[in-house]
C-alpha atoms as a PDB file:
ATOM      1  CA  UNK A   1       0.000   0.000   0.000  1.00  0.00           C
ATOM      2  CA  UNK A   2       1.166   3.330  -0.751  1.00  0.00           C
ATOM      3  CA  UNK A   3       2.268   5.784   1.756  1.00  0.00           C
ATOM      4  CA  UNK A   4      -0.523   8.158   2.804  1.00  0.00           C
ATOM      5  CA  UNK A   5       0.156  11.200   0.695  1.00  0.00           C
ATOM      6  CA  UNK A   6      -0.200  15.231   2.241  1.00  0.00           C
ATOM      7  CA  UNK A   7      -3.531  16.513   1.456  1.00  0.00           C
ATOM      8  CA  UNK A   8      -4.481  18.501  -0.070  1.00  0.00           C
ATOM      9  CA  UNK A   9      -2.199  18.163  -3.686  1.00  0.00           C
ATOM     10  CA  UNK A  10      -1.333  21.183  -5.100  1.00  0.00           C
ATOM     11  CA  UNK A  11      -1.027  22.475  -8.064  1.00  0.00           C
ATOM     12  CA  UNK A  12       0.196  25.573  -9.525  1.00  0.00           C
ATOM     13  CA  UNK A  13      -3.317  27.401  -8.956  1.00  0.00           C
ATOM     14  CA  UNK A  14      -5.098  24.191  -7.354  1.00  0.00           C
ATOM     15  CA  UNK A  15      -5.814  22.125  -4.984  1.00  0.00           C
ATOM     16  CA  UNK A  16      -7.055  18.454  -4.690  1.00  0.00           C
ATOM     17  CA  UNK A  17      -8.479  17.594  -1.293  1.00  0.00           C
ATOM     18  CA  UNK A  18     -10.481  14.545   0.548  1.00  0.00           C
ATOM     19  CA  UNK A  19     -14.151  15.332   0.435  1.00  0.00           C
ATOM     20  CA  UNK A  20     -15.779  17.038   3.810  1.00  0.00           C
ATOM     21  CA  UNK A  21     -18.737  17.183   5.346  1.00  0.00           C
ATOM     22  CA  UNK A  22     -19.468  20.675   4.236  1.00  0.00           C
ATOM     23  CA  UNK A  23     -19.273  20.099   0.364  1.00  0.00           C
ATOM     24  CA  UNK A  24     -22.981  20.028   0.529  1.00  0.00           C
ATOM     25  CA  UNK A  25     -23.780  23.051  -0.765  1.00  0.00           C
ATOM     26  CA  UNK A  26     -21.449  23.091  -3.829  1.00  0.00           C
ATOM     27  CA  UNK A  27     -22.443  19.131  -4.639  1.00  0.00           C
ATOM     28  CA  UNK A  28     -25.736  20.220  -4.693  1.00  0.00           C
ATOM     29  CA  UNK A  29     -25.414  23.729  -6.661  1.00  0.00           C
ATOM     30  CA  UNK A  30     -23.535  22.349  -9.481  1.00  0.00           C
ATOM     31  CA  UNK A  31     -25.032  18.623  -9.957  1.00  0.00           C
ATOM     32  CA  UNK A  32     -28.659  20.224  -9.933  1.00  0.00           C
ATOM     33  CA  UNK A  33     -27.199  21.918 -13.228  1.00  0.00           C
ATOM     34  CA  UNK A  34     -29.367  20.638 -16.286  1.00  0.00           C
ATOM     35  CA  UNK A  35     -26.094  21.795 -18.467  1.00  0.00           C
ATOM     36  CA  UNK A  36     -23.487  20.000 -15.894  1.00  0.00           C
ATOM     37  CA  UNK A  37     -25.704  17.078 -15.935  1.00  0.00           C
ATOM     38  CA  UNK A  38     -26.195  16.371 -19.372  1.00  0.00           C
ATOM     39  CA  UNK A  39     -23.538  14.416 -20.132  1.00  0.00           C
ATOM     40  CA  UNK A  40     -23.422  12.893 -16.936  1.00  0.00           C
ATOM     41  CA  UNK A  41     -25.561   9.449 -16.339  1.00  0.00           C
ATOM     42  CA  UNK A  42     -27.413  10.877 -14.029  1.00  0.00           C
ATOM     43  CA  UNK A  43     -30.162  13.609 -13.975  1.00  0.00           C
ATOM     44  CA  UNK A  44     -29.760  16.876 -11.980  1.00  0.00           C
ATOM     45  CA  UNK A  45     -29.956  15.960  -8.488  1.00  0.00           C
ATOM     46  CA  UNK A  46     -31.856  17.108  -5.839  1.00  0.00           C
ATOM     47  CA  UNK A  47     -30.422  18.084  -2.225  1.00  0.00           C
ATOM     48  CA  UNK A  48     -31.089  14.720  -0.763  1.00  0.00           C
ATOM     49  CA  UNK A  49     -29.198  12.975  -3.632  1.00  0.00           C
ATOM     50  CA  UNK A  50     -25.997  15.264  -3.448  1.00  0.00           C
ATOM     51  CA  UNK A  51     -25.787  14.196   0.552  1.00  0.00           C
ATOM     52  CA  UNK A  52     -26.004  10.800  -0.369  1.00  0.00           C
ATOM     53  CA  UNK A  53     -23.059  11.261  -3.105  1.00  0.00           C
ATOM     54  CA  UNK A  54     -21.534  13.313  -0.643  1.00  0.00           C
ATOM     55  CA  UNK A  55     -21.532  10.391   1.976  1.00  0.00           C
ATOM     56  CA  UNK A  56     -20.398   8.109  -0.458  1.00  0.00           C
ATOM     57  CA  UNK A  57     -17.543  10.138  -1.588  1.00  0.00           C
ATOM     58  CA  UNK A  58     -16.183  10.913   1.328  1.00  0.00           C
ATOM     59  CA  UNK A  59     -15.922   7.022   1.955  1.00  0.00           C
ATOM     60  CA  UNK A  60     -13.522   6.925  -1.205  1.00  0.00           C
ATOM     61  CA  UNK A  61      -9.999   7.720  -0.058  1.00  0.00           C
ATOM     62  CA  UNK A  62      -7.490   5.881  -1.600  1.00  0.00           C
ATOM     63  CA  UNK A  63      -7.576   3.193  -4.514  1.00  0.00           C
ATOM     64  CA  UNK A  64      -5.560   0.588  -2.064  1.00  0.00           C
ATOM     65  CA  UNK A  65      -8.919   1.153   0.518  1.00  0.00           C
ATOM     66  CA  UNK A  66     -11.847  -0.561   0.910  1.00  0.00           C
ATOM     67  CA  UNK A  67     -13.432   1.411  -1.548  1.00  0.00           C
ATOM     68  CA  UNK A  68     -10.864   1.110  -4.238  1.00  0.00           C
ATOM     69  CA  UNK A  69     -11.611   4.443  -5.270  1.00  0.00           C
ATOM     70  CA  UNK A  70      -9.930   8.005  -4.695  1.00  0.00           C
ATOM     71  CA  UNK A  71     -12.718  11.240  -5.405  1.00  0.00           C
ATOM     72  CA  UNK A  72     -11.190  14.477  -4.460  1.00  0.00           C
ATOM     73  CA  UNK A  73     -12.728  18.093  -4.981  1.00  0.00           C
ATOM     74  CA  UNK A  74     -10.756  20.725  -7.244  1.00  0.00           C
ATOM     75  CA  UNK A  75     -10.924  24.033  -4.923  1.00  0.00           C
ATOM     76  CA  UNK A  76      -9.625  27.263  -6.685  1.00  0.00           C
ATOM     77  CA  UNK A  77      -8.575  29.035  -3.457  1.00  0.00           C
ATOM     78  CA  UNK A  78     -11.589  28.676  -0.853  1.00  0.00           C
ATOM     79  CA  UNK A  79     -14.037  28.013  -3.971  1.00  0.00           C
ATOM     80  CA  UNK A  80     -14.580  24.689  -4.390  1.00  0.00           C
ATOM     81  CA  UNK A  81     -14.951  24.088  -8.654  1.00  0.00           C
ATOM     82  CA  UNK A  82     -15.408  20.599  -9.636  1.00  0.00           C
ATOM     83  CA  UNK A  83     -14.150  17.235  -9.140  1.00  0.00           C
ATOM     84  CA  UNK A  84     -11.786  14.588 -10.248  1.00  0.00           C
ATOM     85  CA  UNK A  85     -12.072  10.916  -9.342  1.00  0.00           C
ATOM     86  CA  UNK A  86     -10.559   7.663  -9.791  1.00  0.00           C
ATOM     87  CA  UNK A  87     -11.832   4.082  -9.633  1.00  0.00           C
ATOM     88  CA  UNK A  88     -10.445   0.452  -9.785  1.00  0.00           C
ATOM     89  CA  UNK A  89     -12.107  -1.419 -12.574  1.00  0.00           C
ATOM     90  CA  UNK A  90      -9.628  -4.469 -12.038  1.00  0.00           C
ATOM     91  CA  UNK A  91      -7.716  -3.937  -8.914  1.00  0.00           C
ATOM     92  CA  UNK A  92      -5.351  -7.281  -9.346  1.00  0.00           C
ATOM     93  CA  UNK A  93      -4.154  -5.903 -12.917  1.00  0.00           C
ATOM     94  CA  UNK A  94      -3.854  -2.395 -11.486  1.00  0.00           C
ATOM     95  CA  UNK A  95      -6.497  -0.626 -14.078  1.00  0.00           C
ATOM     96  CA  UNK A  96      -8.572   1.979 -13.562  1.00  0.00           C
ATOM     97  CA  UNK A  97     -11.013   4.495 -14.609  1.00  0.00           C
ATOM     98  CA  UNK A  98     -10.682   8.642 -14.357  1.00  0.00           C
ATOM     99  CA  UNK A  99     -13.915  10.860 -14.159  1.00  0.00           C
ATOM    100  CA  UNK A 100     -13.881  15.155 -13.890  1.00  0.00           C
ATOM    101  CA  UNK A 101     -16.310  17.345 -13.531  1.00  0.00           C
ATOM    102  CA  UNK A 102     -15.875  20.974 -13.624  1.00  0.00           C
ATOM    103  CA  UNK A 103     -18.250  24.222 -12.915  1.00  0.00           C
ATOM    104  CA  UNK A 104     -19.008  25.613 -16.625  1.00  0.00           C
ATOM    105  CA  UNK A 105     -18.184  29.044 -15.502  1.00  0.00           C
ATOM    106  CA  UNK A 106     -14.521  27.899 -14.742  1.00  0.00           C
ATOM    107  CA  UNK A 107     -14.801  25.978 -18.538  1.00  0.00           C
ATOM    108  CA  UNK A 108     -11.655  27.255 -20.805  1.00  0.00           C
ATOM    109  CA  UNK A 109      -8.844  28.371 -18.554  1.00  0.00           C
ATOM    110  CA  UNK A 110      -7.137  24.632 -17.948  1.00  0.00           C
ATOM    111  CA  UNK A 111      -8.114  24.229 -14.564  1.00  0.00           C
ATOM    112  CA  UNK A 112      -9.507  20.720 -15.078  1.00  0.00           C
ATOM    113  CA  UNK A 113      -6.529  19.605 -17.505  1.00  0.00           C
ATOM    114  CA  UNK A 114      -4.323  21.231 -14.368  1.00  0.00           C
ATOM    115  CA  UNK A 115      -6.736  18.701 -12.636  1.00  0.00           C
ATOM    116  CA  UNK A 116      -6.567  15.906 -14.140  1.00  0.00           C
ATOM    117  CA  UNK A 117      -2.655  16.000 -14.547  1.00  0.00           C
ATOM    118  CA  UNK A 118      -2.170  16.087 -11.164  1.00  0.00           C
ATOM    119  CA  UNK A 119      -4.351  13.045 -10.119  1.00  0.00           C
ATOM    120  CA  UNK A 120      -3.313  11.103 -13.502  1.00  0.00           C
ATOM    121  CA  UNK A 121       0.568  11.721 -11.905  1.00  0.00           C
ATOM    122  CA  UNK A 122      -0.914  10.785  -8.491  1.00  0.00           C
ATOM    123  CA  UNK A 123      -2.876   8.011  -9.576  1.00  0.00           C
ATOM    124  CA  UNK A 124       0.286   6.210 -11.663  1.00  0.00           C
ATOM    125  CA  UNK A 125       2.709   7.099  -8.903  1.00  0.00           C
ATOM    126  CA  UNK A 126       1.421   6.171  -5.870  1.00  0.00           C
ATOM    127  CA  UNK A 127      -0.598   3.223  -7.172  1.00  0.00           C
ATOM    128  CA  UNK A 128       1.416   1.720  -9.243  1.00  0.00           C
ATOM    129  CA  UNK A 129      -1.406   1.571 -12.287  1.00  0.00           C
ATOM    130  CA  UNK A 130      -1.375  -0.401 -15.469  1.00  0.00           C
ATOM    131  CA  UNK A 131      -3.532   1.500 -17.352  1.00  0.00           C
ATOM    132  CA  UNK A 132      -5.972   4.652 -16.496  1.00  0.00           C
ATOM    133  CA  UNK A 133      -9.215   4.813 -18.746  1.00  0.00           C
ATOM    134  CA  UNK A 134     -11.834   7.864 -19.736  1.00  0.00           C
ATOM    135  CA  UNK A 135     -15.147   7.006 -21.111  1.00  0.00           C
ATOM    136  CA  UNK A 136     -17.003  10.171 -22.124  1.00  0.00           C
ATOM    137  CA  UNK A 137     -20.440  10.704 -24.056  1.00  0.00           C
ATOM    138  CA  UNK A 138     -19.418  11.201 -27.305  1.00  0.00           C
ATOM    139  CA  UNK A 139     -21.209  14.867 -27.253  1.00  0.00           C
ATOM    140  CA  UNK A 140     -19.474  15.873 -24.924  1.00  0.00           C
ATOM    141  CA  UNK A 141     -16.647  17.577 -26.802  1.00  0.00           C
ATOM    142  CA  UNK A 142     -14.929  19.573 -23.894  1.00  0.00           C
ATOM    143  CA  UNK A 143     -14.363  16.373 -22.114  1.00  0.00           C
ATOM    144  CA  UNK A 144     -13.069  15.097 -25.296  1.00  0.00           C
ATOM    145  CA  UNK A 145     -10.453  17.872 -25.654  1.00  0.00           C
ATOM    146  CA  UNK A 146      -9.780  17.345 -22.169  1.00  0.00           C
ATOM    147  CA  UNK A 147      -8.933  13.616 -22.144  1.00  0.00           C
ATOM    148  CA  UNK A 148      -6.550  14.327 -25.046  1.00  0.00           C
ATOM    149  CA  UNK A 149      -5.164  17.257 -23.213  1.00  0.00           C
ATOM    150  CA  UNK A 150      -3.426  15.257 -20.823  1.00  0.00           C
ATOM    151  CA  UNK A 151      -2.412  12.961 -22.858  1.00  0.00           C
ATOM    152  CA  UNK A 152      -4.567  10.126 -23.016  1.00  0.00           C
ATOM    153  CA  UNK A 153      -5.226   8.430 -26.511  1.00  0.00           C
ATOM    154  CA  UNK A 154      -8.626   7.622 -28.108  1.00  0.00           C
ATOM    155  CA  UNK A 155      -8.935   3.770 -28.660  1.00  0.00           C
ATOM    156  CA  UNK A 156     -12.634   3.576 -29.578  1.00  0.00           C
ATOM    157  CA  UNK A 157     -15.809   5.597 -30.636  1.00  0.00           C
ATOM    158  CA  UNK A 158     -18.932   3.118 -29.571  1.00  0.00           C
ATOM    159  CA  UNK A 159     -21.796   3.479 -31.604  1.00  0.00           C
ATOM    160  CA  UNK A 160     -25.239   4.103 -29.886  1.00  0.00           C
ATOM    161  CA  UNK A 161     -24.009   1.954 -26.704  1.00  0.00           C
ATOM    162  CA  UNK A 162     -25.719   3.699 -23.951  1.00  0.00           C
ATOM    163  CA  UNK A 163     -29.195   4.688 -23.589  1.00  0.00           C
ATOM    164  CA  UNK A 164     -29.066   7.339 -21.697  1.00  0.00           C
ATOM    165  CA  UNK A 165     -31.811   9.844 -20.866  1.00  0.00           C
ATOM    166  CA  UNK A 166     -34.255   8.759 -23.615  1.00  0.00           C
ATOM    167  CA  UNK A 167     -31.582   8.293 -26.299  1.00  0.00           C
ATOM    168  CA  UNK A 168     -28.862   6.342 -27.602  1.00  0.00           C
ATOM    169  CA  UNK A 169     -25.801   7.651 -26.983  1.00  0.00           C
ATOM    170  CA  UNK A 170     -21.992   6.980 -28.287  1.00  0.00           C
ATOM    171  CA  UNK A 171     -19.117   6.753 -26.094  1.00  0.00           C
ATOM    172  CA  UNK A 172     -15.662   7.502 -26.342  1.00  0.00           C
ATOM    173  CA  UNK A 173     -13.060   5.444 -24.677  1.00  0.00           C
ATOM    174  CA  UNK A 174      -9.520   7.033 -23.794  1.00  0.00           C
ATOM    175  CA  UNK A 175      -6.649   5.498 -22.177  1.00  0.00           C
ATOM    176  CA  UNK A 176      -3.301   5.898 -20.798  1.00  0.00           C
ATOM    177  CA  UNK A 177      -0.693   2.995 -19.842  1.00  0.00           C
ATOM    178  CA  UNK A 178       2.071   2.900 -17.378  1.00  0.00           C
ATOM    179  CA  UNK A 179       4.650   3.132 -20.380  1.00  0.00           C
ATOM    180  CA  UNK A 180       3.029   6.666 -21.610  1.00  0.00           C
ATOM    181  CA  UNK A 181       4.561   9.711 -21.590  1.00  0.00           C
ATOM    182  CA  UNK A 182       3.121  12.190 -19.202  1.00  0.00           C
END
């Protein structure tokens, strides 16, 4: 198991912190978004669904846990902007997947590529992966842009594999291995 890193991880204008008991109000604000949640697989949420993600969250601290999952918040200063997290699909073989989501006002000035970097880093470092995957909707072009970004290589563009809020949907798949560059 890897040793416990010091939270929160910085970045140059970020950091990435453990989930608290007073996210609450920033869950809630931004997941109720119609726009944020349209390319989620979720709809909007309500208050009493954001403190149930928010209890379930704060129960994923490390990939090597019982959880096998990291999900940290992106705070800009004392604002609180999105989130990044990180799951094991296949623990023994050491892959995973990456998920971000970031406040639309904050959209185009590379805090979640800033983000993601830093987990992606974190994520290969401390946990010795194999290989770290994105799946995005296919729509969703920021996330798209994003995913390349930081390096991570489209390997596959699904064809109306998801239904997903009344419709088909496509989904991308990106990936990074060990041996990448990044």
């Amino acid at each position: 198991m890897p040793t416990e890193p010091s939270w929160p991880l910085r970045t140059e204008r970020l950091a990435l912190r453990r989930y608290r008991s007073d996210d609450v109000g920033w869950m809630a604000s931004l997941y109720a978004r119609p726009d944020v949640a349209r390319f989620l697989l979720e709809d909007p949420w309500t208050p009493q669904q954001a403190q149930e993600n928010l209890t379930k969250r704060m129960t994923k601290n490390g990939l090597d846990g019982p959880s096998g999952a990291l999900s940290l918040t992106i705070d800009k200063g004392e604002q609180s902007i999105g989130d990044v997290s990180v799951w094991f699909t296949d623990q023994p073989h050491r892959v995973a997947e990456i998920g971000w989501v970031l406040d639309p006002s904050h959209g185009g000035q590379g805090y979640a590529r800033e983000a993601v970097r830093a987990v992606i880093r974190f994520a290969f470092d401390e946990y010795d992966l194999h290989r770290l995957v994105a799946q995005t909707d296919a729509r969703n072009e920021a996330s798209a842009r994003l995913a390349a970004s930081v390096g991570m290589r489209q390997e596959a563009h699904h064809l109306q594999d998801y239904w997903s809020k009344g419709e088909w949907t496509d989904t991308l798949i990106f990936a990074l291995l060990s041996t990448d560059p990044r």
